[in-house]
Structures are given as structure tokens and as C-alpha cells.
PDB file of N, CA and C in Angstrom:
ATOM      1  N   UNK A   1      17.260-105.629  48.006  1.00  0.00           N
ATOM      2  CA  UNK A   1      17.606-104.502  47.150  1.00  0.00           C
ATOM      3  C   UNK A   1      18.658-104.934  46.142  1.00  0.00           C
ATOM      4  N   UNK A   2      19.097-104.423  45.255  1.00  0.00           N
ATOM      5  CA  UNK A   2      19.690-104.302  44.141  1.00  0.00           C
ATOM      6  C   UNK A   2      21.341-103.959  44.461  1.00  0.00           C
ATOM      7  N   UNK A   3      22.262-104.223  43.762  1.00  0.00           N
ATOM      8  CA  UNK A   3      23.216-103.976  44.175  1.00  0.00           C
ATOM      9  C   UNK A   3      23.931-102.780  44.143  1.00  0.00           C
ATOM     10  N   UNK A   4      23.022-102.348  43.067  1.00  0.00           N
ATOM     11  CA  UNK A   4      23.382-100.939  42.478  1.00  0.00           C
ATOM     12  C   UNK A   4      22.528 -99.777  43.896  1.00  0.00           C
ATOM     13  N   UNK A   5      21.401-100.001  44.030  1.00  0.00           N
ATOM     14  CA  UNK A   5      20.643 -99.919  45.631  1.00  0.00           C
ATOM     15  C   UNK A   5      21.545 -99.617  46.633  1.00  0.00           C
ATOM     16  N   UNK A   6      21.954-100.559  46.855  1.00  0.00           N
ATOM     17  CA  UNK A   6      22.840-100.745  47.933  1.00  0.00           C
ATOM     18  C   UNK A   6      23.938-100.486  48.068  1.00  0.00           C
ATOM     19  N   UNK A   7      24.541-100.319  46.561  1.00  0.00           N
ATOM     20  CA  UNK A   7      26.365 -99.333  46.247  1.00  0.00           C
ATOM     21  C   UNK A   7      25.947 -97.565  47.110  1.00  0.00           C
ATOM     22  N   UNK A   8      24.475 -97.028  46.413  1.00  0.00           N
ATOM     23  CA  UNK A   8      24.173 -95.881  46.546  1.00  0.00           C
ATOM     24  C   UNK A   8      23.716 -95.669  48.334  1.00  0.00           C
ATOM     25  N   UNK A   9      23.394 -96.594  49.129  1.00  0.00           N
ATOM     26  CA  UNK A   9      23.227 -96.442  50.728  1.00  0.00           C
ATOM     27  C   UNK A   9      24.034 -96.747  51.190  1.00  0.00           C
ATOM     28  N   UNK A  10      25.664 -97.375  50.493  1.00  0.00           N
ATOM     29  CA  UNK A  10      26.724 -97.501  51.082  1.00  0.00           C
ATOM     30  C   UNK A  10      27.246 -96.523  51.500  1.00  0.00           C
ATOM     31  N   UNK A  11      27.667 -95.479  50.089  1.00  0.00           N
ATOM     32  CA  UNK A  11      28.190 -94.588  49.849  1.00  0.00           C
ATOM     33  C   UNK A  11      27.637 -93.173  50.431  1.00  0.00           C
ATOM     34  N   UNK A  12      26.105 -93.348  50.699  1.00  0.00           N
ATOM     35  CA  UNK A  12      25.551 -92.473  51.768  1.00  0.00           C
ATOM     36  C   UNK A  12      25.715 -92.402  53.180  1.00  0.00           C
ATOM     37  N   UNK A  13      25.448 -94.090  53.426  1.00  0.00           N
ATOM     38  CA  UNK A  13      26.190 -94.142  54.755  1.00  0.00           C
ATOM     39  C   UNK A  13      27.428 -93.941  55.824  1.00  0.00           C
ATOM     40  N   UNK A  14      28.241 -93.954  54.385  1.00  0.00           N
ATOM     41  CA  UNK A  14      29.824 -93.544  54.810  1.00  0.00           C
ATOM     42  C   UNK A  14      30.078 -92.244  54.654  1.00  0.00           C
ATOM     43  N   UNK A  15      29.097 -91.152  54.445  1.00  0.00           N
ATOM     44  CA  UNK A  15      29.459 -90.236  54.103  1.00  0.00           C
ATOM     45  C   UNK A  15      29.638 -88.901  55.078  1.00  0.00           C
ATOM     46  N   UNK A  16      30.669 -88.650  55.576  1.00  0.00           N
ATOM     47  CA  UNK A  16      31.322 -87.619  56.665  1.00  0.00           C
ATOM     48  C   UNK A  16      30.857 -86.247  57.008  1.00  0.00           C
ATOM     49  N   UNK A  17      29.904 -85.753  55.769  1.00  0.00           N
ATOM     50  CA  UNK A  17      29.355 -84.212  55.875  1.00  0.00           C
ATOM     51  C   UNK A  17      27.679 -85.024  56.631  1.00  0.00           C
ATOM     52  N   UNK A  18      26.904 -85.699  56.157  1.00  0.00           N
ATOM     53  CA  UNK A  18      25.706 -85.325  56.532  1.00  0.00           C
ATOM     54  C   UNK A  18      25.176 -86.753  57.491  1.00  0.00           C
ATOM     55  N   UNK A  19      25.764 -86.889  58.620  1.00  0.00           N
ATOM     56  CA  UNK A  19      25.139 -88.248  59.472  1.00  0.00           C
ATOM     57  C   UNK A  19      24.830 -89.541  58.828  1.00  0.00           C
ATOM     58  N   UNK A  20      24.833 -89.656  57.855  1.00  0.00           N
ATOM     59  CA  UNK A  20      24.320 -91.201  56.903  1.00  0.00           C
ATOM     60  C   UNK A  20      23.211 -91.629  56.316  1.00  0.00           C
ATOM     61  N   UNK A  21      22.196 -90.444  57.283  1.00  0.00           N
ATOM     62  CA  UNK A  21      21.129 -91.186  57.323  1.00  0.00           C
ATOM     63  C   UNK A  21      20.226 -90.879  56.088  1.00  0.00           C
ATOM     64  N   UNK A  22      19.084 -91.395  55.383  1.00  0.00           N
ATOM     65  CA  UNK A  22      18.092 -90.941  54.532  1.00  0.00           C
ATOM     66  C   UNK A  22      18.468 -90.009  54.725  1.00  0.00           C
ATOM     67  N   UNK A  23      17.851 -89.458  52.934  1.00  0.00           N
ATOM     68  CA  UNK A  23      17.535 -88.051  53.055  1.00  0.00           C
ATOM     69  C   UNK A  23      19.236 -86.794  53.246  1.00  0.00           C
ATOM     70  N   UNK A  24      20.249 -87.299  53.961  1.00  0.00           N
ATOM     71  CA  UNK A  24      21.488 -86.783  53.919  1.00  0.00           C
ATOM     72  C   UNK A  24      22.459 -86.013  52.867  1.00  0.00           C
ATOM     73  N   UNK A  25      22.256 -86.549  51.635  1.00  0.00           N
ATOM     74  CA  UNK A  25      22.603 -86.195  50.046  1.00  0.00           C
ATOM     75  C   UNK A  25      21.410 -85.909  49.282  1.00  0.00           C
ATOM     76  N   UNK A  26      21.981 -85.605  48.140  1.00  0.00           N
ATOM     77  CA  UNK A  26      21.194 -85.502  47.311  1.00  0.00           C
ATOM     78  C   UNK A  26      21.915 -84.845  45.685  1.00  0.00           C
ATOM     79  N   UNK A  27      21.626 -85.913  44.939  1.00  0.00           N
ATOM     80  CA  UNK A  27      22.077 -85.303  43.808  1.00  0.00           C
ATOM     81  C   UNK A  27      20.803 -85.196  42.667  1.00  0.00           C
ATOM     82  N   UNK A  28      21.702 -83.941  42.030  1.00  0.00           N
ATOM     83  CA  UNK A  28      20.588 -83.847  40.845  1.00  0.00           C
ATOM     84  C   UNK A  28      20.736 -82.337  40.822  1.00  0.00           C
ATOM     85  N   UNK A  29      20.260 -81.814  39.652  1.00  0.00           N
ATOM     86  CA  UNK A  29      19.963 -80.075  39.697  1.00  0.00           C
ATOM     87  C   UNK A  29      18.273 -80.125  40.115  1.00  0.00           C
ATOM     88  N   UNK A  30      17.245 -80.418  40.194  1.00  0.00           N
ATOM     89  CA  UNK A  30      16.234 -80.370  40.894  1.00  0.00           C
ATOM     90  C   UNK A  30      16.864 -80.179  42.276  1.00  0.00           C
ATOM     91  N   UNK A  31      15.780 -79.405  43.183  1.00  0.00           N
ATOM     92  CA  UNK A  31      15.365 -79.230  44.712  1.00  0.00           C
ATOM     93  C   UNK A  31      15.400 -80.331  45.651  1.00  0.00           C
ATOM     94  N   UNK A  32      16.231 -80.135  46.657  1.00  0.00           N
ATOM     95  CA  UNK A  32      16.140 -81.636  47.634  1.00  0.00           C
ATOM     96  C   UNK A  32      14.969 -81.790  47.907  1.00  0.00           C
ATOM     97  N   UNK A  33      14.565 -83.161  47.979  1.00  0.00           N
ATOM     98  CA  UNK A  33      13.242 -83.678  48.632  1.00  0.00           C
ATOM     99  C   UNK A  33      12.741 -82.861  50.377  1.00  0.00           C
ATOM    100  N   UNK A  34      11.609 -82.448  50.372  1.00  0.00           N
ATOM    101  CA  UNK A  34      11.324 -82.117  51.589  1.00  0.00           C
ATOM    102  C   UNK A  34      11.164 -83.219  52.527  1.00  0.00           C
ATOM    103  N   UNK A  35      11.313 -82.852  53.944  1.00  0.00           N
ATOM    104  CA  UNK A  35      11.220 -84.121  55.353  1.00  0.00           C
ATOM    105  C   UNK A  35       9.955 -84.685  55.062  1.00  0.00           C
ATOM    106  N   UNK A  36       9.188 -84.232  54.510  1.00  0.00           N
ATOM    107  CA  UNK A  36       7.243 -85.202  54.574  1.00  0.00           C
ATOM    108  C   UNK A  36       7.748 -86.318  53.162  1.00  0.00           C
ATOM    109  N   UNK A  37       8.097 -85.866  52.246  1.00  0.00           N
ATOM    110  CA  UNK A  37       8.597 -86.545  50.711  1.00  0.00           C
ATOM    111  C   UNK A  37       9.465 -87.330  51.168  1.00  0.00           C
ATOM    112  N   UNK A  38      10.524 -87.385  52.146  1.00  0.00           N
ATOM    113  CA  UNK A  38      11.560 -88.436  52.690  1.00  0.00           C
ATOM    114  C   UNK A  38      10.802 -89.338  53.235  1.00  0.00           C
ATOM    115  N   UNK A  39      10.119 -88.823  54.520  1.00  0.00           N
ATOM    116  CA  UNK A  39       9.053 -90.255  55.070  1.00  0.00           C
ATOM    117  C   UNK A  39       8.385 -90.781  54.254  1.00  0.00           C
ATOM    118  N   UNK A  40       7.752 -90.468  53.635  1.00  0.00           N
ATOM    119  CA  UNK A  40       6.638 -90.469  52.640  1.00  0.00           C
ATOM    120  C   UNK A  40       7.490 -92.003  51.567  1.00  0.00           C
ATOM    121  N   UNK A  41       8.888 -91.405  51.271  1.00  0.00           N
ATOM    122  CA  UNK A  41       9.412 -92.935  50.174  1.00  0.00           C
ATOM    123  C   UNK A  41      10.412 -93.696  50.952  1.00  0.00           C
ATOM    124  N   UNK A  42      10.297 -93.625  52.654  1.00  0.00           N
ATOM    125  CA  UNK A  42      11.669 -93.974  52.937  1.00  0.00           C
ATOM    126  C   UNK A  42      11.387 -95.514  52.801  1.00  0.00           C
ATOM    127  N   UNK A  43      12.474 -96.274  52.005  1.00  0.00           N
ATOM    128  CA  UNK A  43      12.671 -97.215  51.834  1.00  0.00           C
ATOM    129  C   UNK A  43      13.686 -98.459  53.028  1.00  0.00           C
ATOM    130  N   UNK A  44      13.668 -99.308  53.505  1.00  0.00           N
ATOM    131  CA  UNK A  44      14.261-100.093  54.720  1.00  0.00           C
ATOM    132  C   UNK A  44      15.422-100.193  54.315  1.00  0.00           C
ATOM    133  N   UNK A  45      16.591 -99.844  54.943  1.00  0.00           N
ATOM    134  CA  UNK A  45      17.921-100.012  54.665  1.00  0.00           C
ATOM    135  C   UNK A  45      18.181-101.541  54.465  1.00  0.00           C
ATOM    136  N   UNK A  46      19.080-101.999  53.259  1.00  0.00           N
ATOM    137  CA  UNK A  46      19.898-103.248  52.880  1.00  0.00           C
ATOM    138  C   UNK A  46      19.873-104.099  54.541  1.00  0.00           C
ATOM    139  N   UNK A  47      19.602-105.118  54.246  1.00  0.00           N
ATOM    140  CA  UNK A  47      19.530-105.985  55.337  1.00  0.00           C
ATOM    141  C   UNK A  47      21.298-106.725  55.798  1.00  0.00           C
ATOM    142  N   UNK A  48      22.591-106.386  54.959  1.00  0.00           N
ATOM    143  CA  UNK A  48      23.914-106.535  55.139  1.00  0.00           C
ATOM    144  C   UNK A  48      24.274-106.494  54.323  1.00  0.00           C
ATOM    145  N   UNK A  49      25.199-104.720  54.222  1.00  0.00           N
ATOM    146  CA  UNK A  49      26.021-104.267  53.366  1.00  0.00           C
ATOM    147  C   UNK A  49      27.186-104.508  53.917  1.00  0.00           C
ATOM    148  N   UNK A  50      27.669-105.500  54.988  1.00  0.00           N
ATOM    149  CA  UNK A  50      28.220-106.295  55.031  1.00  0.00           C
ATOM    150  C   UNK A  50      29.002-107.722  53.853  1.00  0.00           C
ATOM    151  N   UNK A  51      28.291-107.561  53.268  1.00  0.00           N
ATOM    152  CA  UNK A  51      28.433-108.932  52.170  1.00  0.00           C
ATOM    153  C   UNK A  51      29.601-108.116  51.076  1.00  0.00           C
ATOM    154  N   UNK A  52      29.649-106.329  51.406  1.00  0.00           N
ATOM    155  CA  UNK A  52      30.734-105.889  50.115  1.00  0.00           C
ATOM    156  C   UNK A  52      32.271-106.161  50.598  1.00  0.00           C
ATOM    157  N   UNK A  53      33.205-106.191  50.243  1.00  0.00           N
ATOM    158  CA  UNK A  53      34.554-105.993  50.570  1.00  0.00           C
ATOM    159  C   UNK A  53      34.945-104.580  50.329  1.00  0.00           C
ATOM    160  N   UNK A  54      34.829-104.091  51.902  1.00  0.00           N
ATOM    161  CA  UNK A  54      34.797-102.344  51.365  1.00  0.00           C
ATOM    162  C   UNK A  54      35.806-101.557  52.615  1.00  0.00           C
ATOM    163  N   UNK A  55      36.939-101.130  52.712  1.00  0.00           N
ATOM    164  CA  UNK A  55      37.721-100.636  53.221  1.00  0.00           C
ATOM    165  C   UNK A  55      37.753 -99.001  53.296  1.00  0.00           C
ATOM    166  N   UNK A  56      37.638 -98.027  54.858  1.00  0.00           N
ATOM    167  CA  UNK A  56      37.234 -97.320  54.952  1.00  0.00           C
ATOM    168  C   UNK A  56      38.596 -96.177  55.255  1.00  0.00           C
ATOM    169  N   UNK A  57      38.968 -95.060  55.213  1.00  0.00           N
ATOM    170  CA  UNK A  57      40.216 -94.190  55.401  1.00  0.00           C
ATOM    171  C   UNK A  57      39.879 -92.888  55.470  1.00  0.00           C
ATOM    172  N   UNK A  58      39.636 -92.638  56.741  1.00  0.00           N
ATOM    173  CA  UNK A  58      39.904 -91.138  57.136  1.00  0.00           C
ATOM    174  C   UNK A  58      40.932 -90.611  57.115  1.00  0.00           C
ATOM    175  N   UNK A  59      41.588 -89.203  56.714  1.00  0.00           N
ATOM    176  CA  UNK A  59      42.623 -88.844  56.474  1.00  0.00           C
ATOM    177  C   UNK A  59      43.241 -87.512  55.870  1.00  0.00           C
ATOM    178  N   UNK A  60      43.770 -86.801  56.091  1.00  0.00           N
ATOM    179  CA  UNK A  60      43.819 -85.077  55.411  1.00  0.00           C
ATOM    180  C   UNK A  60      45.020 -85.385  54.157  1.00  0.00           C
ATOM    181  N   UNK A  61      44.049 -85.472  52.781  1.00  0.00           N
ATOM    182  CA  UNK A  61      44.916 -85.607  51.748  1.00  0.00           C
ATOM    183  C   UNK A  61      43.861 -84.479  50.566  1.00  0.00           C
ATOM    184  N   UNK A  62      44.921 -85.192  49.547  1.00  0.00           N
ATOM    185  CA  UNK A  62      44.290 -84.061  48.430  1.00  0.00           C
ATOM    186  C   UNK A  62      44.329 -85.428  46.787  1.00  0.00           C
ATOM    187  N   UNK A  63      43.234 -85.560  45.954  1.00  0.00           N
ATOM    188  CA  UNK A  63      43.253 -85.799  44.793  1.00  0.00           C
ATOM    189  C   UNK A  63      43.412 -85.042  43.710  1.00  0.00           C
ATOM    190  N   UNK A  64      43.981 -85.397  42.996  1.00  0.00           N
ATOM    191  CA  UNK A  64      44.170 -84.405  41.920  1.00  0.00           C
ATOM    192  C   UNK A  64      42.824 -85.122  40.583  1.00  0.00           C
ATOM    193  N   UNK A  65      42.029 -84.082  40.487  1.00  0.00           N
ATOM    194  CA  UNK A  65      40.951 -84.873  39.213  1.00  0.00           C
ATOM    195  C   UNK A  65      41.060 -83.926  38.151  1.00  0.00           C
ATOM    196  N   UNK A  66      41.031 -84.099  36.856  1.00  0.00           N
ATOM    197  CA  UNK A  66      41.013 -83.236  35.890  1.00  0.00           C
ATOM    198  C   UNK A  66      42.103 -82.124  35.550  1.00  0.00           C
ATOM    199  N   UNK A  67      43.080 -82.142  36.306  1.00  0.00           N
ATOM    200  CA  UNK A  67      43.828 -81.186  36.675  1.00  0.00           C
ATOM    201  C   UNK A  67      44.311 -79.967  37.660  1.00  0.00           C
ATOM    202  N   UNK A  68      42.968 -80.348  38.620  1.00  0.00           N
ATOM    203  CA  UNK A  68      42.415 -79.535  39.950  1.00  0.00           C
ATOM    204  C   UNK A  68      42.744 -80.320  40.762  1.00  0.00           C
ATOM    205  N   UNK A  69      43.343 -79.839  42.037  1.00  0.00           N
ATOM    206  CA  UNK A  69      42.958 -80.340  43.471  1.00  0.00           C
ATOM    207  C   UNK A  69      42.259 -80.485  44.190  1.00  0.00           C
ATOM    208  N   UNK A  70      41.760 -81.756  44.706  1.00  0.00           N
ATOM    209  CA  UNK A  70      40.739 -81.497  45.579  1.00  0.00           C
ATOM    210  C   UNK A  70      41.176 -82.322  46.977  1.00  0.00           C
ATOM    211  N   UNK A  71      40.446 -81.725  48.334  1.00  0.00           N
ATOM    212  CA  UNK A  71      40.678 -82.256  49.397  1.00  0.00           C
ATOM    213  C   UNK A  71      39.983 -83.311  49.834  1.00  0.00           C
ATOM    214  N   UNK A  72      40.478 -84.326  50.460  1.00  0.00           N
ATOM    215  CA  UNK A  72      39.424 -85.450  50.244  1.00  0.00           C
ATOM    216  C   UNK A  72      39.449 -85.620  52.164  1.00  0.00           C
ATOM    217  N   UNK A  73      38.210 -86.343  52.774  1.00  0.00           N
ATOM    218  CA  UNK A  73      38.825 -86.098  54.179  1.00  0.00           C
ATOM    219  C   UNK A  73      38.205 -87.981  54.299  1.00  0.00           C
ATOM    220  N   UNK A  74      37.870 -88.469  53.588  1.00  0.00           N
ATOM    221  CA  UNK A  74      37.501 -89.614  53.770  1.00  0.00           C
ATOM    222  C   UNK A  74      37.282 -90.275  52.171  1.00  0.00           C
ATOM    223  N   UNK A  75      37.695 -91.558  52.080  1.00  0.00           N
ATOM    224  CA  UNK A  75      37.592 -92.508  51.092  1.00  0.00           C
ATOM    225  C   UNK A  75      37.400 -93.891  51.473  1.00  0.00           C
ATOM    226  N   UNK A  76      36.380 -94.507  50.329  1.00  0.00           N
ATOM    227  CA  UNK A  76      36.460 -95.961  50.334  1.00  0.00           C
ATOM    228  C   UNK A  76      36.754 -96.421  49.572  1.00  0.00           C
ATOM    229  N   UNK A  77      36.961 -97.946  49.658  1.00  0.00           N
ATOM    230  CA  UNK A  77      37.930 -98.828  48.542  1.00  0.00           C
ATOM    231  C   UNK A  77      36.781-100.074  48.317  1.00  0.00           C
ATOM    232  N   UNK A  78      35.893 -99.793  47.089  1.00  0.00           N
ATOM    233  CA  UNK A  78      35.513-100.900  47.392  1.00  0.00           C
ATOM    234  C   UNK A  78      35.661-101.951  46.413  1.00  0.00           C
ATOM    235  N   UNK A  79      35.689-103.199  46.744  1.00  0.00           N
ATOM    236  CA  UNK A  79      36.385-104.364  45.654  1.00  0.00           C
ATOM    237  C   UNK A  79      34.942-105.203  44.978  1.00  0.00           C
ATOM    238  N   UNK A  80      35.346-105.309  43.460  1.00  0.00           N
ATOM    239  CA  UNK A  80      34.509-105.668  42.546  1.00  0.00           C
ATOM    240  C   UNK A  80      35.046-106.751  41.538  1.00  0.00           C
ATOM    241  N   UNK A  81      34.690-107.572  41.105  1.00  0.00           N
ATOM    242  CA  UNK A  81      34.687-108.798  40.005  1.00  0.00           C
ATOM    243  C   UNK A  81      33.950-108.379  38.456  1.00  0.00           C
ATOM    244  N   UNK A  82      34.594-108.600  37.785  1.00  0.00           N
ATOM    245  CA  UNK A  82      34.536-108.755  36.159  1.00  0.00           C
ATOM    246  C   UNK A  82      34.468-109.629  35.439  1.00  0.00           C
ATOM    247  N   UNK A  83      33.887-110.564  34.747  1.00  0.00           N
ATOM    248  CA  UNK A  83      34.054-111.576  33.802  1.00  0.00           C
ATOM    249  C   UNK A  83      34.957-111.143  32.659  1.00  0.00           C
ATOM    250  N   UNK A  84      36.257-111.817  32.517  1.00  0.00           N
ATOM    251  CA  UNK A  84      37.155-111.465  31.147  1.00  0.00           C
ATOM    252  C   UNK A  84      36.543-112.436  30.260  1.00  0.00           C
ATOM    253  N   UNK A  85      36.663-111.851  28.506  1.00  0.00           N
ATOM    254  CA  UNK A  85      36.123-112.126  28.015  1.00  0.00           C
ATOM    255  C   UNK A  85      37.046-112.368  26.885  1.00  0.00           C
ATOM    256  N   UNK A  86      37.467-113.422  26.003  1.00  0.00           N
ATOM    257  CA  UNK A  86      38.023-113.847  24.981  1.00  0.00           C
ATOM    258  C   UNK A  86      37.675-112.968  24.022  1.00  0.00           C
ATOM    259  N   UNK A  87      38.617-112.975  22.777  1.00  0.00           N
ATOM    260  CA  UNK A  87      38.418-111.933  21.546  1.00  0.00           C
ATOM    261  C   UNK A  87      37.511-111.998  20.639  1.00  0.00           C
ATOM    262  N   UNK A  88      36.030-112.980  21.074  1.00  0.00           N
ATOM    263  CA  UNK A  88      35.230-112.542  20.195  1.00  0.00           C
ATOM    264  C   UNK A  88      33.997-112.175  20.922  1.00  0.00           C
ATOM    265  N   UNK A  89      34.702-111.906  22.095  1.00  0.00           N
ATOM    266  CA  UNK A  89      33.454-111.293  23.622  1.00  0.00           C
ATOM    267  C   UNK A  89      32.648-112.088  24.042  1.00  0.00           C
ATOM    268  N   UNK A  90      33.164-113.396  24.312  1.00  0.00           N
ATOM    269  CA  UNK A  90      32.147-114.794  25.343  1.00  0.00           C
ATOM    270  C   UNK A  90      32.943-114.700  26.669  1.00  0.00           C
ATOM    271  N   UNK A  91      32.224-114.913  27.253  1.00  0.00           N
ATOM    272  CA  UNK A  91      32.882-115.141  29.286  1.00  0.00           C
ATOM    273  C   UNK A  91      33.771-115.996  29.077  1.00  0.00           C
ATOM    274  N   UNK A  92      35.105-116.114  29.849  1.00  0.00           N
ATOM    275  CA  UNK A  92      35.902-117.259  29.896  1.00  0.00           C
ATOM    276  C   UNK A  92      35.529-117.983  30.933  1.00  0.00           C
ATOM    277  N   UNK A  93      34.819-117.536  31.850  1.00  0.00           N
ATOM    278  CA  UNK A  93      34.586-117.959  33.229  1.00  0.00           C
ATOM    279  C   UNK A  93      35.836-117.506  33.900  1.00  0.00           C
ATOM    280  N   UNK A  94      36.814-116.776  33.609  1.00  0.00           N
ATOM    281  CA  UNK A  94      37.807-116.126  34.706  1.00  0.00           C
ATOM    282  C   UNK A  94      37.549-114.919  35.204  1.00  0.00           C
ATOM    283  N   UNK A  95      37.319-114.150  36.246  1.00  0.00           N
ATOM    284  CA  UNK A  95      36.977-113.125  36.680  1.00  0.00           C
ATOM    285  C   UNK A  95      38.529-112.179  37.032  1.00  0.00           C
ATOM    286  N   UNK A  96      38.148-111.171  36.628  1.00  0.00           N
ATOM    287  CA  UNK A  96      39.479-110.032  37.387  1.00  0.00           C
ATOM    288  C   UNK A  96      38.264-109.055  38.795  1.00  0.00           C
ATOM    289  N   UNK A  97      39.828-108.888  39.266  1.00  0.00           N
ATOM    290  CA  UNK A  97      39.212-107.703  40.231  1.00  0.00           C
ATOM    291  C   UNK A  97      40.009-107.075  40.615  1.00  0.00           C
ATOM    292  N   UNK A  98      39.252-105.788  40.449  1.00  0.00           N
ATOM    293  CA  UNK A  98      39.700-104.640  40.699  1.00  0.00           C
ATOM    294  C   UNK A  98      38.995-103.542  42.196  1.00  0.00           C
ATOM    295  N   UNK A  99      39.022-101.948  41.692  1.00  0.00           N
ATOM    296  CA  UNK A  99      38.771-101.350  42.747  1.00  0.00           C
ATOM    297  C   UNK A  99      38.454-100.150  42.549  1.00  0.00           C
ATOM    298  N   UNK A 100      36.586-100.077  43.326  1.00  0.00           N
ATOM    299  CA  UNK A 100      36.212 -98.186  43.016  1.00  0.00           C
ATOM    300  C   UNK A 100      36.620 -97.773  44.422  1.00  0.00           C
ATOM    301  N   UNK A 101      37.298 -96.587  43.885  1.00  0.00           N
ATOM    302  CA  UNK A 101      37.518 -95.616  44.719  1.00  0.00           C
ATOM    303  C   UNK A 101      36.479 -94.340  45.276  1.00  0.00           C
ATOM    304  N   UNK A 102      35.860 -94.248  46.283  1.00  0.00           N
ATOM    305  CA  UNK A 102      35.026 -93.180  46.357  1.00  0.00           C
ATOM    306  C   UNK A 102      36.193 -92.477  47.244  1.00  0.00           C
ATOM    307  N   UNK A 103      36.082 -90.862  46.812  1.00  0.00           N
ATOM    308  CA  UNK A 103      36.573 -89.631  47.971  1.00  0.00           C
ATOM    309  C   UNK A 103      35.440 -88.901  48.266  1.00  0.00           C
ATOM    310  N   UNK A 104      35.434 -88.839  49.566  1.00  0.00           N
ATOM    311  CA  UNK A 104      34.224 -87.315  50.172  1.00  0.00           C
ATOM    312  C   UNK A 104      35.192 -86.147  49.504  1.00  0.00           C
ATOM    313  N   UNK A 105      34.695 -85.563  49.045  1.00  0.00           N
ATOM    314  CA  UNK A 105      35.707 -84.302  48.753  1.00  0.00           C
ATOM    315  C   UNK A 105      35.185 -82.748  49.534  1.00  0.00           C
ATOM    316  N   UNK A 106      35.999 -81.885  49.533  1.00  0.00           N
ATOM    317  CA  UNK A 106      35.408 -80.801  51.265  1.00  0.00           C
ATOM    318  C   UNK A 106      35.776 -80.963  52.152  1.00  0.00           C
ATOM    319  N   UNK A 107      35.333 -79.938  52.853  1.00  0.00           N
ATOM    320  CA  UNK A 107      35.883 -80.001  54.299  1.00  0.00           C
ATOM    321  C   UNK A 107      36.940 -79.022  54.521  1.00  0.00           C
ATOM    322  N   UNK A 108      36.918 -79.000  55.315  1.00  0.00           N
ATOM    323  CA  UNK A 108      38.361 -78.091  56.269  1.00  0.00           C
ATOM    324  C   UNK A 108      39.144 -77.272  55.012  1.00  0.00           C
ATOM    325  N   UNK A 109      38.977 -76.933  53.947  1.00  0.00           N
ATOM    326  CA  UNK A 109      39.070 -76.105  53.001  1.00  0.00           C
ATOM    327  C   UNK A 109      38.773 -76.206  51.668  1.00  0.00           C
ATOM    328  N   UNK A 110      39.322 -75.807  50.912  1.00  0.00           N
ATOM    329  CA  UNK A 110      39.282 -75.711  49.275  1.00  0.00           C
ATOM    330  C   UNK A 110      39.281 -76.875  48.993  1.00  0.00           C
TER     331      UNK A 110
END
């Protein structure tokens, strides 16, 4: 699978409201897929999403996004590489790294 694949069954898998499994989320304004439409495309989970550097934190906090609060009851940290690029935009071959943050947001209130 793809890495981008496998960012999206990470982030399902870790996810605290719905067991992990297929089928658990779902985004989009369309209708969730029905249970026959889930079997029907289920695809074989990443063979080791192991290979990410990804740090996991349960915990009763709050983010602030946009100017709103939100409650977060679980987050991951996961670590990523960049090619920096000299000022006329060629690779230097030096990489930075940094860090996405996912929050579950919900739960136990507002």
C-alpha cells in the first residue's frame, strides 16, 4: 500500500470512538458505506505500520483550533522527513523533520 494508504489505516486504527477496525469512520458528506459495501471492498491491512515513528497519548486535555476548544482524549505524534531545498528549489539532499499531530477530538464532553 501507499503511504498515504497507510497514514489513513493508521489513523483509523488508533482511533478511540469506533474499535479500529474497517468500516469504523467515515468521512465525507455522502452516506456511510453499508456492512455488504465494506466486505464487498475490504482491502488487507498494511503488512507493518510498524515501519512509522509514531507515538501514542491518552489523556483528558483540550486544543484550542480556530479559536474554539476542543477536547481531545487521545493523540498521535507522528514523525516525517522533508527534502530542504536551496533558493532556486533543487533538493540539497538535507532532510528536516518534523511532526503531524493527530487529536481524536470528543468524548466525555464538549
Amino acid at each position: 500500500m501507499t503511504m498515504e494508504c497507510d497514514l489513513g489505516t493508521l489513523i483509523r486504527m488508533c482511533n478511540p470512538y469506533g474499535g479500529g477496525g474497517p468500516g469504523t469512520m467515515h468521512i465525507g458528506p455522502s452516506a456511510p458505506p453499508t456492512v455488504a459495501e465494506l466486505q464487498a471492498a475490504a482491502a488487507p491491512e498494511p503488512e507493518d505500520l510498524g515501519r512509522y515513528e509514531i507515538e501514542v497519548d491518552n489523556y483528558d486535555g483540550e486544543w484550542t483550533f480556530m479559536g474554539m476548544s476542543h477536547r481531545v482524549t487521545r493523540a498521535l505524534r507522528i514523525k516525517y522527513r522533508f527534502p530542504l531545498r536551496d533558493t532556486d528549489g533543487n533538493p540539497t539532499g538535507v532532510y528536516a523533520t518534523q511532526y503531524l499531530l493527530v487529536g481524536y477530538a470528543g468524548g466525555n464532553g464538549p
